[in-house]
Protein backbone atom coordinates (compact mmCIF):
# COMPACT_ATOMS: atom_id res chain seq x y z
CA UNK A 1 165.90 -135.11 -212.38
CA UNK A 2 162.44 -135.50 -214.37
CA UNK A 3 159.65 -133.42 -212.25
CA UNK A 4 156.92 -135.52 -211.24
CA UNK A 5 153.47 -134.51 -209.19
CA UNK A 6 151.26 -136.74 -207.39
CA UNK A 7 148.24 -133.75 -207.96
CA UNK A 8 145.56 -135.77 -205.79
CA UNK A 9 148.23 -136.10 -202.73
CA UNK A 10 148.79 -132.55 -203.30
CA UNK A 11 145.50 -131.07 -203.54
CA UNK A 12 144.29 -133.26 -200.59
CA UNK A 13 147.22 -131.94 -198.55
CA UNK A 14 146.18 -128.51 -199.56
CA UNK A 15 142.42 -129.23 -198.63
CA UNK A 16 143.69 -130.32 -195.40
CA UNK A 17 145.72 -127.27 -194.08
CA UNK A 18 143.20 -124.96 -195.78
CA UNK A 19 140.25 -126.13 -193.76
CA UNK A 20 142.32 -126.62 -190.84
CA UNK A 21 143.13 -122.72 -191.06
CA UNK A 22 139.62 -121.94 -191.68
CA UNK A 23 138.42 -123.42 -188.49
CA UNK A 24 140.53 -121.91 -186.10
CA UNK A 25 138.94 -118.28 -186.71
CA UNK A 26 135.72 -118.88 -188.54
CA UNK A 27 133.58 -118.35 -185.43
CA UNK A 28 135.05 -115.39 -184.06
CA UNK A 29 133.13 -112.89 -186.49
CA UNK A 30 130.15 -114.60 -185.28
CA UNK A 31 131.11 -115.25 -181.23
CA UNK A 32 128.16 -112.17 -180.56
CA UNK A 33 125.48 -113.90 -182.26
CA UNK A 34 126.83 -117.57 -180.85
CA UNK A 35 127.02 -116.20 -177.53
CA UNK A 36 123.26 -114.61 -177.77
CA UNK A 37 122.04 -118.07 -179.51
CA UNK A 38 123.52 -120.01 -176.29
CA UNK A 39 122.42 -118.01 -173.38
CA UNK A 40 126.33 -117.23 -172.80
CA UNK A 41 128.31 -114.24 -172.64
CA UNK A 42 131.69 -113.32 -174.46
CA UNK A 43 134.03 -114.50 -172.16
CA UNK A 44 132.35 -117.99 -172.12
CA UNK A 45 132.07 -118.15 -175.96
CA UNK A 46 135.79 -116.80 -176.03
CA UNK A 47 136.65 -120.50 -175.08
CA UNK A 48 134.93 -121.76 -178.21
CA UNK A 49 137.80 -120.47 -179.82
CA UNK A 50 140.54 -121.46 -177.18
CA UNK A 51 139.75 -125.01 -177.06
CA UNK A 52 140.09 -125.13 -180.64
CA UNK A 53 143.60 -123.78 -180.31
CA UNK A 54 144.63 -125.71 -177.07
CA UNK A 55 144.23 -129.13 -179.35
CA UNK A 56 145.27 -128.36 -182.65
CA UNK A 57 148.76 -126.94 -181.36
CA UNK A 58 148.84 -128.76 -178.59
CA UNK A 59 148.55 -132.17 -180.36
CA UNK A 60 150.01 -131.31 -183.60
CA UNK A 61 153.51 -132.85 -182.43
CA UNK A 62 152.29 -135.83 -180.78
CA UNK A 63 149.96 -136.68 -183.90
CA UNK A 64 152.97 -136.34 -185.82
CA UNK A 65 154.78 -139.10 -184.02
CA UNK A 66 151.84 -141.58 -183.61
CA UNK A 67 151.35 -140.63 -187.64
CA UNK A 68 155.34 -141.97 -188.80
CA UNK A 69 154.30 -145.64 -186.55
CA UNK A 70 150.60 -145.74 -187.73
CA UNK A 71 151.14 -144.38 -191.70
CA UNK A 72 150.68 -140.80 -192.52
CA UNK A 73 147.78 -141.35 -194.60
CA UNK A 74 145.52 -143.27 -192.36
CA UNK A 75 146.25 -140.42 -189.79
CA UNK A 76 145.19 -138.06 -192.52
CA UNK A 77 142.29 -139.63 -193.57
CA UNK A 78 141.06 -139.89 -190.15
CA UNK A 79 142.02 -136.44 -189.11
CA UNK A 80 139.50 -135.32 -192.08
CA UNK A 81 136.39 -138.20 -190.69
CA UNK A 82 137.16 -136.61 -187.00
CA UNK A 83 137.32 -132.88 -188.42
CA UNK A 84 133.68 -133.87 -190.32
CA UNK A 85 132.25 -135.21 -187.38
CA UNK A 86 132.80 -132.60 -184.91
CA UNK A 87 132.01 -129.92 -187.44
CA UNK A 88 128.34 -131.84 -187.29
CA UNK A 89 128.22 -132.06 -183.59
CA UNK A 90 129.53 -127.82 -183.25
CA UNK A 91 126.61 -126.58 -185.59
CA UNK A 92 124.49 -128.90 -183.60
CA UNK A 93 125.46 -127.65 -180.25
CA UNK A 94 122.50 -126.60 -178.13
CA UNK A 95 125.08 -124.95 -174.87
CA UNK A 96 128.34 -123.43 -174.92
CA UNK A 97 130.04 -126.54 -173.04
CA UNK A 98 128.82 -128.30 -175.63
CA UNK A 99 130.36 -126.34 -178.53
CA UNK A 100 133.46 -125.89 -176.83
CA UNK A 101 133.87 -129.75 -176.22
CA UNK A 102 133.02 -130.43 -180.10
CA UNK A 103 135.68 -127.75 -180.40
CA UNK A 104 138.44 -129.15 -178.78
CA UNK A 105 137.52 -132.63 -181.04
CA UNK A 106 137.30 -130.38 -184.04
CA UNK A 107 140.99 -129.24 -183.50
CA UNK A 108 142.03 -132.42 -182.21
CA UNK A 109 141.40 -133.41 -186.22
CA UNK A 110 143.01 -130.49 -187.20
CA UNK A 111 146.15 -131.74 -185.74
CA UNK A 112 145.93 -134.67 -187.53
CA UNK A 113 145.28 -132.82 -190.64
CA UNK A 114 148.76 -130.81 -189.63
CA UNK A 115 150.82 -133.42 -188.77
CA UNK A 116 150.54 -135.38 -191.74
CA UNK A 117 149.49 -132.78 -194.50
CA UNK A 118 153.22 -131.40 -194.86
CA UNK A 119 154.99 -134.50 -194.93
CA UNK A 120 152.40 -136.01 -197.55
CA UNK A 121 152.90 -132.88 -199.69
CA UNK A 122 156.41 -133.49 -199.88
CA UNK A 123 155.86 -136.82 -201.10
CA UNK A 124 153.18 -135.47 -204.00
CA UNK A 125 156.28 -133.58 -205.58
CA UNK A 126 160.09 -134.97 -207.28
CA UNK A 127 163.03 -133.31 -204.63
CA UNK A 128 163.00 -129.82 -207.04
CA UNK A 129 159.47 -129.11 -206.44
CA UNK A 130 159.79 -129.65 -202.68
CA UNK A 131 159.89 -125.94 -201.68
CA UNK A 132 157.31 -124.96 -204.00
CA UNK A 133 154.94 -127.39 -202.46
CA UNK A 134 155.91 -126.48 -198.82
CA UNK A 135 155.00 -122.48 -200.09
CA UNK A 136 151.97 -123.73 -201.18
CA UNK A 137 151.08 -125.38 -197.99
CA UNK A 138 152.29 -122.40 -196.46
CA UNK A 139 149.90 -119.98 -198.52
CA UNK A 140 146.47 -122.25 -197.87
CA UNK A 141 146.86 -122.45 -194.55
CA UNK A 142 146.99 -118.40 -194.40
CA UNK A 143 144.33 -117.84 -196.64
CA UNK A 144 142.29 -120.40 -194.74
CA UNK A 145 143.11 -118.40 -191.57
CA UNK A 146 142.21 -114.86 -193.40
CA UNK A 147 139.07 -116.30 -195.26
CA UNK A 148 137.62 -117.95 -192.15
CA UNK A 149 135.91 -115.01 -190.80
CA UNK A 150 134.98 -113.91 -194.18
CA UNK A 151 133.03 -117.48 -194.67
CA UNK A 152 131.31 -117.14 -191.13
CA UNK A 153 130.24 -113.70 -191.69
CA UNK A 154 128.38 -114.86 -194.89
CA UNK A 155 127.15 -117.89 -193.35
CA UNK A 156 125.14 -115.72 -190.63
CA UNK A 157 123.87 -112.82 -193.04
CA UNK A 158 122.09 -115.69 -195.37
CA UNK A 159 121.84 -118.49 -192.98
CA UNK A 160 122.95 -118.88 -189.16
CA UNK A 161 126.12 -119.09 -187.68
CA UNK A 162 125.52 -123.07 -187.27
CA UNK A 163 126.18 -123.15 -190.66
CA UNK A 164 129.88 -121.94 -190.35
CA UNK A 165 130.35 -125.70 -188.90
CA UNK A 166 127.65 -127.39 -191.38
CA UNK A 167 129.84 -126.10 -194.22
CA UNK A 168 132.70 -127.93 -193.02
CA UNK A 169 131.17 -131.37 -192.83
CA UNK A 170 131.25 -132.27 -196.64
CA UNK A 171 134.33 -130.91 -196.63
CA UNK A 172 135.25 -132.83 -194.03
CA UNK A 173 134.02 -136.29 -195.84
CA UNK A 174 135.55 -135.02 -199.36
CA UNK A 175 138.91 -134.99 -197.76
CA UNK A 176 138.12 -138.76 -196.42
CA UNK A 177 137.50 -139.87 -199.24
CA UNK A 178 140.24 -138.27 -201.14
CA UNK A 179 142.75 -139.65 -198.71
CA UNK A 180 141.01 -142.82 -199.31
CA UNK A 181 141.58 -142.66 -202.88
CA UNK A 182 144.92 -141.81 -203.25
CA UNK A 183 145.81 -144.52 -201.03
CA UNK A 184 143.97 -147.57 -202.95
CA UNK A 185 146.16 -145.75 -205.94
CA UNK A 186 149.40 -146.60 -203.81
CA UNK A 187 151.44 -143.57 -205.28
CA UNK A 188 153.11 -142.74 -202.20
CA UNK A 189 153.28 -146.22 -200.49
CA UNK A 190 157.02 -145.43 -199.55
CA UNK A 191 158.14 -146.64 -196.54
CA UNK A 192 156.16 -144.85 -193.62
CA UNK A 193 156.47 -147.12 -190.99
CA UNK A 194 158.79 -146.73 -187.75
CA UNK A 195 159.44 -149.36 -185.22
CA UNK A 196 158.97 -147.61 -182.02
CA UNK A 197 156.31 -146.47 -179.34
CA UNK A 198 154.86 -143.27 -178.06
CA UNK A 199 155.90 -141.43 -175.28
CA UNK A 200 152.57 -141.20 -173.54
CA UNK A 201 154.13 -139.20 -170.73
CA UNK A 202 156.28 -136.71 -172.92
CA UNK A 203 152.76 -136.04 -174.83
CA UNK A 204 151.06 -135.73 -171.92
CA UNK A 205 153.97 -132.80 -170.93
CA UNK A 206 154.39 -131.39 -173.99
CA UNK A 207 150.61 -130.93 -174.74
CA UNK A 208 150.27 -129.07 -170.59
CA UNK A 209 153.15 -127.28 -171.61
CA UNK A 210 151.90 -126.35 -175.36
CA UNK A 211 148.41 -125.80 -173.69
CA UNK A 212 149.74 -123.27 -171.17
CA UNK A 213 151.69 -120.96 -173.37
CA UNK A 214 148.73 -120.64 -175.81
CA UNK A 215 146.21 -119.81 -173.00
CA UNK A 216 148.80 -117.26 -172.06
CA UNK A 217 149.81 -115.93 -174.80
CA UNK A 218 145.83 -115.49 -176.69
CA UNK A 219 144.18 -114.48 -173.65
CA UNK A 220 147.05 -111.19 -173.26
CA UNK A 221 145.62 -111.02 -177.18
């Protein structure tokens, strides 16, 4: 079987899960200096990085399932305009209710990002390469989730912690437009599509369900 590799698919799909890692932690270095910048305390910046959590994971499955009806590259495209957009609307939060709503929008795009990004990398690659490209989804996503309190930490010693979130927006709108392109290019226009509908209520469970273990399980943390 002759190797082939769709490298814009890929490298989008990597961009995706990177960033998607990088936001779940990149404001915990920081949550003292948020916390003091919003008149809040720990505890209340704490859900800053719950809310995150409680969308991304809690939608990641659902997004998955609206993404094989819809196509997984409009859902991945979009995932990157919603992560931009909140990533705006967090540095540009003025109260902590505020950040932690843009929070919970900025993971609800990173569980589009998710749902999509490993499927799509699958289709970048011939059948051989498929477990390489899963091990390199694998890898960003970690290094995303290592590096993200790295990249805050840098952000406030030359700059403010707002621009932990500015910093995402491009990146945010590069991945659009990548998604964008590689569509008009029609590389991976295989057959997405499945006939079907949504389970609205079995979301709505699984995402309680989902939501409970992680508040569980990260505030023991």
């Amino acid at each position: 079987m002759e190797s082939r590799i769709n490298y814009l698919l890929l490298a989008t799909a990597l961009l995706g899960t990177f960033f998607s890692g990088t936001a779940t932690r990149i404001v915990s270095i920081s949550m003292p200096t948020v916390a003091q910048s919003l008149g809040t305390d720990l505890l209340g910046i704490s859900w800053a990085l719950l809310s995150y959590q409680l969308s991304n994971i809690g939608l990641s499955v659902v997004f998955g399932r609206i993404s094989d009806i819809w196509g997984r590259e409009k859902m991945f495209a979009l995932g990157f305009l919603v992560f931009a957009i909140s990533s705006l609307l967090c540095g540009f939060s003025q109260t902590v209710l505020q950040l932690i709503a843009a929070r919970f929008v900025q993971g609800v795009g990173g569980a589009m990002l998710q749902s999509s990004s490993r499927a799509l990398a699958a289709e970048s690659v011939s059948e051989d390469l498929a477990g390489r490209a899963q091990g390199y989804m694998t890898t960003a996503h970690h290094v995303g989730f290592i590096l993200g309190p790295g990249i805050g930490g840098v952000m406030i010693d030359y700059f403010s912690w707002r621009w932990s979130f500015f910093l995402l927006v491009p990146v945010g709108l590069g991945g659009t437009l990548l998604a964008l392109a590689n569509m008009k290019r029609g590389r991976t226009a295989i057959a997405q599509h499945h006939s079907g509908t949504v389970d609205y209520l079995g979301a709505a469970l699984l995402f309680a369900i989902t939501s409970t273990l992680v508040f569980i399980f990260d505030r023991r943390t």
